[in-house]
N, C-alpha and C. Protein backbone atom coordinates (compact mmCIF):
# COMPACT_ATOMS: atom_id res chain seq x y z
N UNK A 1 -2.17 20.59 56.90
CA UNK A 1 -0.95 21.10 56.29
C UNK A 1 -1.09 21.04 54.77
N UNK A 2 -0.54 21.92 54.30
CA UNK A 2 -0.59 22.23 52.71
C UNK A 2 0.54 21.35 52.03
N UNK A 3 -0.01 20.62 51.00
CA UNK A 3 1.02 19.48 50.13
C UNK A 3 2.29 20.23 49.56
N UNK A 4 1.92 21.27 49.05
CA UNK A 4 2.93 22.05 48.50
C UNK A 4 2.96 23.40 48.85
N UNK A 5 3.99 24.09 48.59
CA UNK A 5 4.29 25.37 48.66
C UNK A 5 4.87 26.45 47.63
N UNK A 6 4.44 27.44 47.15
CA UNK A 6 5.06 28.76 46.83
C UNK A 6 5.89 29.05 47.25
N UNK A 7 7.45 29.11 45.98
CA UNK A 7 8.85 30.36 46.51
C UNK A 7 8.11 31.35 45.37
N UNK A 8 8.34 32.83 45.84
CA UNK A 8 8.43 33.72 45.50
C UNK A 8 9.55 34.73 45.73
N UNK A 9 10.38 35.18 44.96
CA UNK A 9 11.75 36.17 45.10
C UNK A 9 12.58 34.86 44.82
N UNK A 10 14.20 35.76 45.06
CA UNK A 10 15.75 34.95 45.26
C UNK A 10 16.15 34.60 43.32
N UNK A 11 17.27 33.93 43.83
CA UNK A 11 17.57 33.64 42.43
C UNK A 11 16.53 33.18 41.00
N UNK A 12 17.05 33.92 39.73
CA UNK A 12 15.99 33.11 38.66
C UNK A 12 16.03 31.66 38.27
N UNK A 13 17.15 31.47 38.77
CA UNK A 13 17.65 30.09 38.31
C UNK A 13 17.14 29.05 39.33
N UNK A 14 16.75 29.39 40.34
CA UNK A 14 16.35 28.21 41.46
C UNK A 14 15.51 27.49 40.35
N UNK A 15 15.50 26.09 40.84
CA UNK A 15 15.06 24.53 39.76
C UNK A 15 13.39 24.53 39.61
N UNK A 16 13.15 24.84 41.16
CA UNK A 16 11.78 24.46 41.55
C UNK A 16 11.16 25.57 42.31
N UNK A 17 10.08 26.05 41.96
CA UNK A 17 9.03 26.93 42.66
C UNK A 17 7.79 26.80 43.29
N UNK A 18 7.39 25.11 43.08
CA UNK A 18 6.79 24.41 43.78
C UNK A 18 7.49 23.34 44.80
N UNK A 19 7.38 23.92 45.89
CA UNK A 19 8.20 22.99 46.84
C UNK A 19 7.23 22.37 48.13
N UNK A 20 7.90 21.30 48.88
CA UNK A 20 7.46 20.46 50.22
C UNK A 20 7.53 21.85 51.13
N UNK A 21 6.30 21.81 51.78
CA UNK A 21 6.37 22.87 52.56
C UNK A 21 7.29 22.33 53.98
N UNK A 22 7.65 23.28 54.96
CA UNK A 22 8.34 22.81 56.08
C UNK A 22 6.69 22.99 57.19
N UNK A 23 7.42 22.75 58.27
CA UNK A 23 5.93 22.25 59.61
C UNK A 23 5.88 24.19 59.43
N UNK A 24 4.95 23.85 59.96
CA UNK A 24 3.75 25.56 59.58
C UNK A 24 4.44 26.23 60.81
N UNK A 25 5.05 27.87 60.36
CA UNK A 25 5.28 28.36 60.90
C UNK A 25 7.25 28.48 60.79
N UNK A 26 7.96 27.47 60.19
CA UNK A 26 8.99 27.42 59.95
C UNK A 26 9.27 27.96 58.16
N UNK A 27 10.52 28.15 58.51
CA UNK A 27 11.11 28.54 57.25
C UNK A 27 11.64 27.63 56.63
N UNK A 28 12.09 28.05 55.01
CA UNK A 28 12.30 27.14 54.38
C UNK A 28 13.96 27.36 54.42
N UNK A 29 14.65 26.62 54.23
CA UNK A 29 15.82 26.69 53.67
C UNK A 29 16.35 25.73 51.91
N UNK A 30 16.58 26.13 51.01
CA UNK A 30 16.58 25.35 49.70
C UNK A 30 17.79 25.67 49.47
N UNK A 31 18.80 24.38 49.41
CA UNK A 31 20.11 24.18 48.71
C UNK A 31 20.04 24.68 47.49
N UNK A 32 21.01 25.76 47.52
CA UNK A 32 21.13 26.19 45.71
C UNK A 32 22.99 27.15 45.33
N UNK A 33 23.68 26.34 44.32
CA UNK A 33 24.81 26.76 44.03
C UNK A 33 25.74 27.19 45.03
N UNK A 34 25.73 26.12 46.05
CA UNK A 34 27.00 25.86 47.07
C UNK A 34 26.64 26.81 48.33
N UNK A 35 25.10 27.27 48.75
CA UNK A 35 24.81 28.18 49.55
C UNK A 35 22.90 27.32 49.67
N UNK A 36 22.53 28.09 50.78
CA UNK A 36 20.87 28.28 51.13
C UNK A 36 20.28 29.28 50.43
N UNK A 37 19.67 29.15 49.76
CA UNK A 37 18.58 30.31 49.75
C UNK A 37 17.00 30.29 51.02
N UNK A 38 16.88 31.21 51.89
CA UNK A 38 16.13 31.17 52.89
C UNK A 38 14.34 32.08 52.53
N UNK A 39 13.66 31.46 52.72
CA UNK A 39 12.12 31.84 52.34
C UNK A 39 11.71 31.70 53.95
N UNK A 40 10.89 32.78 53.91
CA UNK A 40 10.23 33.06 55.09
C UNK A 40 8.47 32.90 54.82
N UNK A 41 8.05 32.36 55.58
CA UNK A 41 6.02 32.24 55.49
C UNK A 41 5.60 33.73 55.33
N UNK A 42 4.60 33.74 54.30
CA UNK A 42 3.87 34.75 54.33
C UNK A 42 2.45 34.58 54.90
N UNK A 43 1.65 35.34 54.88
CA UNK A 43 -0.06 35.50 55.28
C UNK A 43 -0.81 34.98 53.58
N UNK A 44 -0.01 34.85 52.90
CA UNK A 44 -0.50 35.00 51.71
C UNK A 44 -0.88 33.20 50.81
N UNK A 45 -1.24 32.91 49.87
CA UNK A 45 -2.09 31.72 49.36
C UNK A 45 -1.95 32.08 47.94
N UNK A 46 -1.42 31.33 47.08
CA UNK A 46 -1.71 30.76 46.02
C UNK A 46 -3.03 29.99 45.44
N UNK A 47 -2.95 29.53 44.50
CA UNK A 47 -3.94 28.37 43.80
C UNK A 47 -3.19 27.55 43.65
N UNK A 48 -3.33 26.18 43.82
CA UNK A 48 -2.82 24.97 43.49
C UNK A 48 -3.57 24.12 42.83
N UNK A 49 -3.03 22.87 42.57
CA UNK A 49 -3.77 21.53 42.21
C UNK A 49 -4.41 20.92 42.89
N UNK A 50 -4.06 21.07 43.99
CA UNK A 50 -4.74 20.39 45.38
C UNK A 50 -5.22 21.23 46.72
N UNK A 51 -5.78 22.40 45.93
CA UNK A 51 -6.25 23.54 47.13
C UNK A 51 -5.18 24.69 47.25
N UNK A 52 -5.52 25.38 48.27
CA UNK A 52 -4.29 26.69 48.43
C UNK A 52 -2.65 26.30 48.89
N UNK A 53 -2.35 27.24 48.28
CA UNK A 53 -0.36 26.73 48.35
C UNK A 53 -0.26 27.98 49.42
N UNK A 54 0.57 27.93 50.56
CA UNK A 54 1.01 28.72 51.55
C UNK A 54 2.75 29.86 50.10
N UNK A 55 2.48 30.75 50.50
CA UNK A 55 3.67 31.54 50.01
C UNK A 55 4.58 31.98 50.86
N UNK A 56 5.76 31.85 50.24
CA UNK A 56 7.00 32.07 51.16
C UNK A 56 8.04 32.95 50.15
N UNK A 57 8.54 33.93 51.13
CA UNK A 57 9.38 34.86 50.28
C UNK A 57 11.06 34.47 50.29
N UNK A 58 11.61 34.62 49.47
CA UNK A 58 12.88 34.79 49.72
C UNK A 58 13.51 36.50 50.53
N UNK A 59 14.77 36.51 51.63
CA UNK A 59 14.92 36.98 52.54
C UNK A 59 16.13 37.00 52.90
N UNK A 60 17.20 35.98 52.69
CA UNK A 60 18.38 35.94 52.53
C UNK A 60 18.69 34.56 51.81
N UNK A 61 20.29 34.72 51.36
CA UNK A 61 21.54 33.58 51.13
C UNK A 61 22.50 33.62 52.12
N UNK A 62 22.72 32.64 52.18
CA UNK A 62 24.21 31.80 53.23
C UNK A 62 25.15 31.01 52.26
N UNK A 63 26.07 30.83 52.78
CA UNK A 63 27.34 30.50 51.88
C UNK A 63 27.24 29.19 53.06
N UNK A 64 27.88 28.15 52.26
CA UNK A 64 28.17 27.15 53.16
C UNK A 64 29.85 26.57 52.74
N UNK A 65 30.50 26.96 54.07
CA UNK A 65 31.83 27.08 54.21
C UNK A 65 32.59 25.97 53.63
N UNK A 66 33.78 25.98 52.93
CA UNK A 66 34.48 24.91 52.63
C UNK A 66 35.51 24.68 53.18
């Protein structure tokens, strides 16, 4: 499993673009401004610090109800 991961797309403002990947084959979900932003796995690889970074796209937002 890959240490880290690639977001690519979704908001400009998300904090972090290097993130904990989820178990291979799952999506990500990342808390951001009272909603999810959702990244889906790609086929695709980065360069990292510590070998290849798996890439994940952004795909949708969810609102999380109050």
């Amino acid at each position: 499993m890959a240490n880290k991961a690639a977001l690519e797309g979704g908001p400009d403002d998300l904090p972090e673009r290097i993130v904990e990947p989820p178990a291979p084959g799952e999506d990500l979900k990342i808390p951001h401004r009272g909603g999810y932003e959702h990244f889906r796995p790609t086929h695709r690889a980065k360069p990292g610090p510590q070998g290849p970074m798996p890439v994940y796209e952004w795909w949708e937002r969810t609102e999380v109800a109050e």
